[in-house]
PDB file of N, CA and C in Angstrom:
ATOM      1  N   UNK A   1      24.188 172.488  58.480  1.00  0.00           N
ATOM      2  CA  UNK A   1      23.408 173.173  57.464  1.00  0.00           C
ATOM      3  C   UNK A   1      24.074 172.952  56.106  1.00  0.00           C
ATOM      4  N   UNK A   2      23.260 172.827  54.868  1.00  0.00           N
ATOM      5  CA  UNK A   2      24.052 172.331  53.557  1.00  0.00           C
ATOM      6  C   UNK A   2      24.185 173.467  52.997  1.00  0.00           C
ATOM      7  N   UNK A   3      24.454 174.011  52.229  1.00  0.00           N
ATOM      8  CA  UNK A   3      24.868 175.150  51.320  1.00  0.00           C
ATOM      9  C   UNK A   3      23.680 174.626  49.231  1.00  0.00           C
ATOM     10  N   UNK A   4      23.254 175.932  49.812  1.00  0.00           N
ATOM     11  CA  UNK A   4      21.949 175.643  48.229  1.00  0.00           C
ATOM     12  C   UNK A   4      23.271 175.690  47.039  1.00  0.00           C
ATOM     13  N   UNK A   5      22.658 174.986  45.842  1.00  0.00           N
ATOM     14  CA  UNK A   5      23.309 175.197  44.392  1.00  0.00           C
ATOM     15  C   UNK A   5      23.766 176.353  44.467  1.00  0.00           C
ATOM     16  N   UNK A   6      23.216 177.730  44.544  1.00  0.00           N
ATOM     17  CA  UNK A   6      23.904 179.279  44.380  1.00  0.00           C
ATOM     18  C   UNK A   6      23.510 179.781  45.269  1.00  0.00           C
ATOM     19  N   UNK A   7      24.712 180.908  45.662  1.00  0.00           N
ATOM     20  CA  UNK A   7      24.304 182.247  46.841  1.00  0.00           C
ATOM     21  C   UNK A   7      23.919 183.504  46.375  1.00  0.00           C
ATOM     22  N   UNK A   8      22.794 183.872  47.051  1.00  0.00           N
ATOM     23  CA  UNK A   8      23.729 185.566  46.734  1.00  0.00           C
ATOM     24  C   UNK A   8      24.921 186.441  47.272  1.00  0.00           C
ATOM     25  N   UNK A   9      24.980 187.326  46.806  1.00  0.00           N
ATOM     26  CA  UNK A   9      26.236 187.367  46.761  1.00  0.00           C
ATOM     27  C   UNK A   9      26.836 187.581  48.864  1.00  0.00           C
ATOM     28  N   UNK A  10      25.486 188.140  49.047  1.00  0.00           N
ATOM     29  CA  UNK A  10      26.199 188.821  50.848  1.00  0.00           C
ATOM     30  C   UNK A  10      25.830 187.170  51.657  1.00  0.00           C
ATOM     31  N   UNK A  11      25.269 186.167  50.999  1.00  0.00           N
ATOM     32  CA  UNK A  11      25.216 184.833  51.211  1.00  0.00           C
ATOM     33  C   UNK A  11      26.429 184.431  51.173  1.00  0.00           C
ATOM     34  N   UNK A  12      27.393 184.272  50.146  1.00  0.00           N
ATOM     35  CA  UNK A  12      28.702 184.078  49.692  1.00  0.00           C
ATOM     36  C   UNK A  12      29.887 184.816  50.753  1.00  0.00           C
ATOM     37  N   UNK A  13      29.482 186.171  50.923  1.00  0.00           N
ATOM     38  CA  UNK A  13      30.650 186.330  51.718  1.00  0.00           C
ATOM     39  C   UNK A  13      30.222 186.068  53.090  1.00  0.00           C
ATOM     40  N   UNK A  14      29.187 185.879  54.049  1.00  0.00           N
ATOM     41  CA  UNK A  14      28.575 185.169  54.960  1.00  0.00           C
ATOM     42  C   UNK A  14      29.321 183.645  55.269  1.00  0.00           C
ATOM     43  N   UNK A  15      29.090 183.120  53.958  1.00  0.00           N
ATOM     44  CA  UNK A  15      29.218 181.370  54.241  1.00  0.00           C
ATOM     45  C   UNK A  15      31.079 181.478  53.969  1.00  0.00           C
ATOM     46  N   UNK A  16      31.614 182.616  53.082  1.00  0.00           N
ATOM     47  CA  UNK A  16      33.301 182.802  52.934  1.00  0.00           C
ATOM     48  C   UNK A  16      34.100 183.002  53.793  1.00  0.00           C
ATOM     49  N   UNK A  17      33.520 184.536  54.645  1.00  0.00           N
ATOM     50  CA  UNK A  17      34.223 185.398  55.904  1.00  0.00           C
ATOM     51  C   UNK A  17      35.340 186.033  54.310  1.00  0.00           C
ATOM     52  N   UNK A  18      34.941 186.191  53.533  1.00  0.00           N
ATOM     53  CA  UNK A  18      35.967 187.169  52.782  1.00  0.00           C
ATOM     54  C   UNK A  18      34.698 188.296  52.703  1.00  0.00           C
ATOM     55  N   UNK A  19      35.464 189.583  51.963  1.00  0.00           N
ATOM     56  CA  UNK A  19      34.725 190.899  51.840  1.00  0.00           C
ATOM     57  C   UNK A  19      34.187 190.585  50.473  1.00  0.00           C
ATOM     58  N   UNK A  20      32.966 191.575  50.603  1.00  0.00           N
ATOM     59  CA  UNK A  20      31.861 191.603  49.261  1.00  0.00           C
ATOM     60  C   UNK A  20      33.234 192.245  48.102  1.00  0.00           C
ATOM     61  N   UNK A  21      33.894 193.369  48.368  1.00  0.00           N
ATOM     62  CA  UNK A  21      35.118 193.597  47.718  1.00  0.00           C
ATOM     63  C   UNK A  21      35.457 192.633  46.795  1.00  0.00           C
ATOM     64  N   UNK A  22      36.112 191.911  47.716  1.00  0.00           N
ATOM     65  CA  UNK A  22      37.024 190.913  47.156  1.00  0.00           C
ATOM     66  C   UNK A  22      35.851 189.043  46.631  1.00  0.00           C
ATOM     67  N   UNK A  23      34.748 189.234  47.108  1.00  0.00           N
ATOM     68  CA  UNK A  23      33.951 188.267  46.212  1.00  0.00           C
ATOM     69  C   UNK A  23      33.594 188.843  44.036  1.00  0.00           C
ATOM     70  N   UNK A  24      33.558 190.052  44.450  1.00  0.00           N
ATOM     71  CA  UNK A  24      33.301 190.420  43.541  1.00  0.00           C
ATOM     72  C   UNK A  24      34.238 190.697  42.365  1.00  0.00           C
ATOM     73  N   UNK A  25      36.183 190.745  43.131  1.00  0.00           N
ATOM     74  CA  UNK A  25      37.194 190.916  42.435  1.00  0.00           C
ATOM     75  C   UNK A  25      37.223 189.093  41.749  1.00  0.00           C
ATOM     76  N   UNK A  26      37.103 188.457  42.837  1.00  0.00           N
ATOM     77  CA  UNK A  26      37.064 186.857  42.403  1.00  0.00           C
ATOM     78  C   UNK A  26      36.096 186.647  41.205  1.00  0.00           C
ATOM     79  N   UNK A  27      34.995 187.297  41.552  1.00  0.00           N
ATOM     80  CA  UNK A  27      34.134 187.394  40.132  1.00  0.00           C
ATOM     81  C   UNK A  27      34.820 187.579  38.425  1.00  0.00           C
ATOM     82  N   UNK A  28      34.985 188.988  38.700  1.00  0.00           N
ATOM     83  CA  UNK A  28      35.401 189.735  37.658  1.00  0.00           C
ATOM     84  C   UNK A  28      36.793 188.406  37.168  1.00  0.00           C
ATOM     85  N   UNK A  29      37.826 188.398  38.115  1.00  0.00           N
ATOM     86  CA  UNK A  29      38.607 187.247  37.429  1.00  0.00           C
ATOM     87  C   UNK A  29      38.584 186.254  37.205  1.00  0.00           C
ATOM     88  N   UNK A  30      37.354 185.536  37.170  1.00  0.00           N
ATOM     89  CA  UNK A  30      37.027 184.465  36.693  1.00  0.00           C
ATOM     90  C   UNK A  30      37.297 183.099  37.868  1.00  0.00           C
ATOM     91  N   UNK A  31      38.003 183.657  38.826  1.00  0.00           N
ATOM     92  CA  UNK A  31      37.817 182.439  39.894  1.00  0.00           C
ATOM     93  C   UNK A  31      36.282 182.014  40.683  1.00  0.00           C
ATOM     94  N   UNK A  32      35.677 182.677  40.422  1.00  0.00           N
ATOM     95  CA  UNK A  32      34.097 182.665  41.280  1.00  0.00           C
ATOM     96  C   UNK A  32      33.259 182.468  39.701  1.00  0.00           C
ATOM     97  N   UNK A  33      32.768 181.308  39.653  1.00  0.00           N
ATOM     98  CA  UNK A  33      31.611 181.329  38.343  1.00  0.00           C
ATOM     99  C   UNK A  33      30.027 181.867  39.332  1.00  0.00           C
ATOM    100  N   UNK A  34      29.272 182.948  38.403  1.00  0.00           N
ATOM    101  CA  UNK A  34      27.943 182.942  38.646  1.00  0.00           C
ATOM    102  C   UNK A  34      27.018 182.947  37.203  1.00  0.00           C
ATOM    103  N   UNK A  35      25.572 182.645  38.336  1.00  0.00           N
ATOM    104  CA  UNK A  35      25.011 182.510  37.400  1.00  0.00           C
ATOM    105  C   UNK A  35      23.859 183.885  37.209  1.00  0.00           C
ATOM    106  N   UNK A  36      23.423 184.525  36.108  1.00  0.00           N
ATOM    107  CA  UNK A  36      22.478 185.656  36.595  1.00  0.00           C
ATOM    108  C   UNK A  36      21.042 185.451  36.448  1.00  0.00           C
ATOM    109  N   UNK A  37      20.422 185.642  37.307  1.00  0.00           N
ATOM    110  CA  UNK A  37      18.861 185.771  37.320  1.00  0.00           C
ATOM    111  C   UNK A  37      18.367 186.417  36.791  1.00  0.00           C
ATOM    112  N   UNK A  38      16.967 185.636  36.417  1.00  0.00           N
ATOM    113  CA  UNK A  38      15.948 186.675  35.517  1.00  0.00           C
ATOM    114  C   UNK A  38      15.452 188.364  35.613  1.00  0.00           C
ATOM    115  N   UNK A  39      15.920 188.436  36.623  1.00  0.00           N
ATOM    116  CA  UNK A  39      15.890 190.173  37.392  1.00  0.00           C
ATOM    117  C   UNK A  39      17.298 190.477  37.206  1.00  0.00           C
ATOM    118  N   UNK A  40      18.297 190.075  37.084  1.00  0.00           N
ATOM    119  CA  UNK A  40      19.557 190.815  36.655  1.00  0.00           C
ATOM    120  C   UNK A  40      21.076 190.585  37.824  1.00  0.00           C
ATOM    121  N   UNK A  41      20.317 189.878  39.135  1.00  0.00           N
ATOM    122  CA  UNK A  41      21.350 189.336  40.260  1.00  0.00           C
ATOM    123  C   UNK A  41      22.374 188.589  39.551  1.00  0.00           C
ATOM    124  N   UNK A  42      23.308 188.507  40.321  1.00  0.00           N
ATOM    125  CA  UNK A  42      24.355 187.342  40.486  1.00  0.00           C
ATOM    126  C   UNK A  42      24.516 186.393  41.445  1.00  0.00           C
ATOM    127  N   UNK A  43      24.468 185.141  41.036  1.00  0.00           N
ATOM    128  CA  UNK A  43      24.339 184.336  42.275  1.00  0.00           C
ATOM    129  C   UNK A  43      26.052 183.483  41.892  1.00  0.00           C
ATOM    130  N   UNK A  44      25.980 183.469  42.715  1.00  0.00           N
ATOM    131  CA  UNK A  44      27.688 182.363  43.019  1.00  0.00           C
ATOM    132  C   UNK A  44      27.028 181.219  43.067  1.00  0.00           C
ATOM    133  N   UNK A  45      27.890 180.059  42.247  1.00  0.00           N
ATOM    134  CA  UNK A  45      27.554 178.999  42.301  1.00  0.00           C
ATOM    135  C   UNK A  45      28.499 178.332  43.559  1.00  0.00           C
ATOM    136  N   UNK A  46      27.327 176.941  44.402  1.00  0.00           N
ATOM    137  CA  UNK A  46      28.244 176.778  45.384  1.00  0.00           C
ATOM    138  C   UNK A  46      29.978 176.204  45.522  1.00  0.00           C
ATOM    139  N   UNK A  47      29.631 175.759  44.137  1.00  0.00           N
ATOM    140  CA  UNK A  47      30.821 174.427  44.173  1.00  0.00           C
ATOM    141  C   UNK A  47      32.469 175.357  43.587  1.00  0.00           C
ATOM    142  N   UNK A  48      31.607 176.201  42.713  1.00  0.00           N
ATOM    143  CA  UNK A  48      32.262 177.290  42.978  1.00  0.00           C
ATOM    144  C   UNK A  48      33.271 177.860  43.931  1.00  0.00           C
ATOM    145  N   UNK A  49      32.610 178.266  45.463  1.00  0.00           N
ATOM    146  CA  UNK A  49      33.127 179.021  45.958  1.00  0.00           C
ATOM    147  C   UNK A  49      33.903 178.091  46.639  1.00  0.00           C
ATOM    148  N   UNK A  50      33.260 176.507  47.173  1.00  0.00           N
ATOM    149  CA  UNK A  50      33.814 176.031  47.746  1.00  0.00           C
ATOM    150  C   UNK A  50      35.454 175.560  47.092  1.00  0.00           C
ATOM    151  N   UNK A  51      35.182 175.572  45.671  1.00  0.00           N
ATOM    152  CA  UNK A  51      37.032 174.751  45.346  1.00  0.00           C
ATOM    153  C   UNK A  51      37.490 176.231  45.671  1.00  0.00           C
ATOM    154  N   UNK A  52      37.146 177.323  45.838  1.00  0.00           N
ATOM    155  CA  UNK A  52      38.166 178.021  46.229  1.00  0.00           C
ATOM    156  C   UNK A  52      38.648 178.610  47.650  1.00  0.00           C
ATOM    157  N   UNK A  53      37.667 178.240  48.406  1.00  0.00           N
ATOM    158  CA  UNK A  53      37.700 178.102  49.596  1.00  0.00           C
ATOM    159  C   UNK A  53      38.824 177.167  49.961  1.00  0.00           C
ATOM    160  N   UNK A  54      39.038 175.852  49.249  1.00  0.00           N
ATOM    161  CA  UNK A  54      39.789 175.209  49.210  1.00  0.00           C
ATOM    162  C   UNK A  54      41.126 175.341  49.214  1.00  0.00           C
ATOM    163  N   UNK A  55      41.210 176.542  48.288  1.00  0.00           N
ATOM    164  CA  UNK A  55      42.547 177.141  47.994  1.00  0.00           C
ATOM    165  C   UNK A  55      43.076 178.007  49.709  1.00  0.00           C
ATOM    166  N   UNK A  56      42.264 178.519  49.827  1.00  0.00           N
ATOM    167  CA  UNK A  56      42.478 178.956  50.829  1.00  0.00           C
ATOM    168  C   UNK A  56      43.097 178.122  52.105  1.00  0.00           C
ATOM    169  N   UNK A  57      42.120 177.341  52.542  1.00  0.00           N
ATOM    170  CA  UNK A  57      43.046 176.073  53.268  1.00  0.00           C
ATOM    171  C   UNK A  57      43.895 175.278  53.214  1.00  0.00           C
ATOM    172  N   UNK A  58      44.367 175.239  51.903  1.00  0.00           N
ATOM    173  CA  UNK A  58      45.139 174.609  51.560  1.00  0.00           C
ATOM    174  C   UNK A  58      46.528 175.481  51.499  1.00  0.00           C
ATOM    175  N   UNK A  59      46.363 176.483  50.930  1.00  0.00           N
ATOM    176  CA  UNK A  59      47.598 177.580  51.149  1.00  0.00           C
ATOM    177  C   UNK A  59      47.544 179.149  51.421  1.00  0.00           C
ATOM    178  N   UNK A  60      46.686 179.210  52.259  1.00  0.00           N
ATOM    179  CA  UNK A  60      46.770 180.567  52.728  1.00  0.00           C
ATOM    180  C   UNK A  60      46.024 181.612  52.287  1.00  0.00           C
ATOM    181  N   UNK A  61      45.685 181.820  51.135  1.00  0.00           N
ATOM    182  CA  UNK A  61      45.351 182.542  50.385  1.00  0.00           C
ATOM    183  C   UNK A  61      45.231 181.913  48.498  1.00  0.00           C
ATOM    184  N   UNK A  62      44.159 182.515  47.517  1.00  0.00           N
ATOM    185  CA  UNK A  62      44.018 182.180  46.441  1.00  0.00           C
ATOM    186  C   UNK A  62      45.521 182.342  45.351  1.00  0.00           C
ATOM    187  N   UNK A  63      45.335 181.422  45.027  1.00  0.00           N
ATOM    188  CA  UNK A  63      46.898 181.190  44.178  1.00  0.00           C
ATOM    189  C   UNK A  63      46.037 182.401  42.946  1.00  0.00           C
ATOM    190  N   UNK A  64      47.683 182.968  42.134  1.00  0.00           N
ATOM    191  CA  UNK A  64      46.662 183.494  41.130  1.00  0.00           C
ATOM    192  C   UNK A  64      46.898 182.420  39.742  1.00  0.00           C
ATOM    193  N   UNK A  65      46.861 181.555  39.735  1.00  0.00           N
ATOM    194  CA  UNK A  65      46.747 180.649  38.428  1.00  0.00           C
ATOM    195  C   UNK A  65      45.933 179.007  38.732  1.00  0.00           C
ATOM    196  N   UNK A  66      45.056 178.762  38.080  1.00  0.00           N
ATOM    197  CA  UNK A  66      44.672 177.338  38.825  1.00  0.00           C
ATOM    198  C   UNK A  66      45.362 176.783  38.456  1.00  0.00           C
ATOM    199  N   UNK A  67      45.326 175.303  39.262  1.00  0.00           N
ATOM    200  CA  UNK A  67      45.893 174.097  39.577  1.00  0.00           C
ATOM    201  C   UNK A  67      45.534 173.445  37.887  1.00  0.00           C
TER     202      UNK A  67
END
């Protein structure tokens, strides 16, 4: 299955296995870019979540400074 341009957000932690919590702390700090809809949602962009997903496999958990 491919993953669309943006999620919402219980999409995001679905396709993550992290908590809506902590999608939304990733938000606020700027590691998760979204985009907002004409009704007022937030959607996570995919490419987004995936480089940080990345982080994750790669070391355990999200570094707090990017690469």
């Amino acid at each position: 299955m491919t993953m669309p341009k943006s999620l919402l957000i219980t999409a995001a932690v679905a396709w993550s296995g992290l908590s809506r919590r902590t999608i939304y702390y990733y938000i606020k700090s700027g590691r998760l870019t979204t985009i907002r809809t004409p009704c007022g949602s937030h959607r996570v962009l995919s490419e987004s979540l995936r480089d940080l997903m990345k982080h994750y496999v790669r070391y355990g958990r999200v570094r707090s400074t990017h690469p």
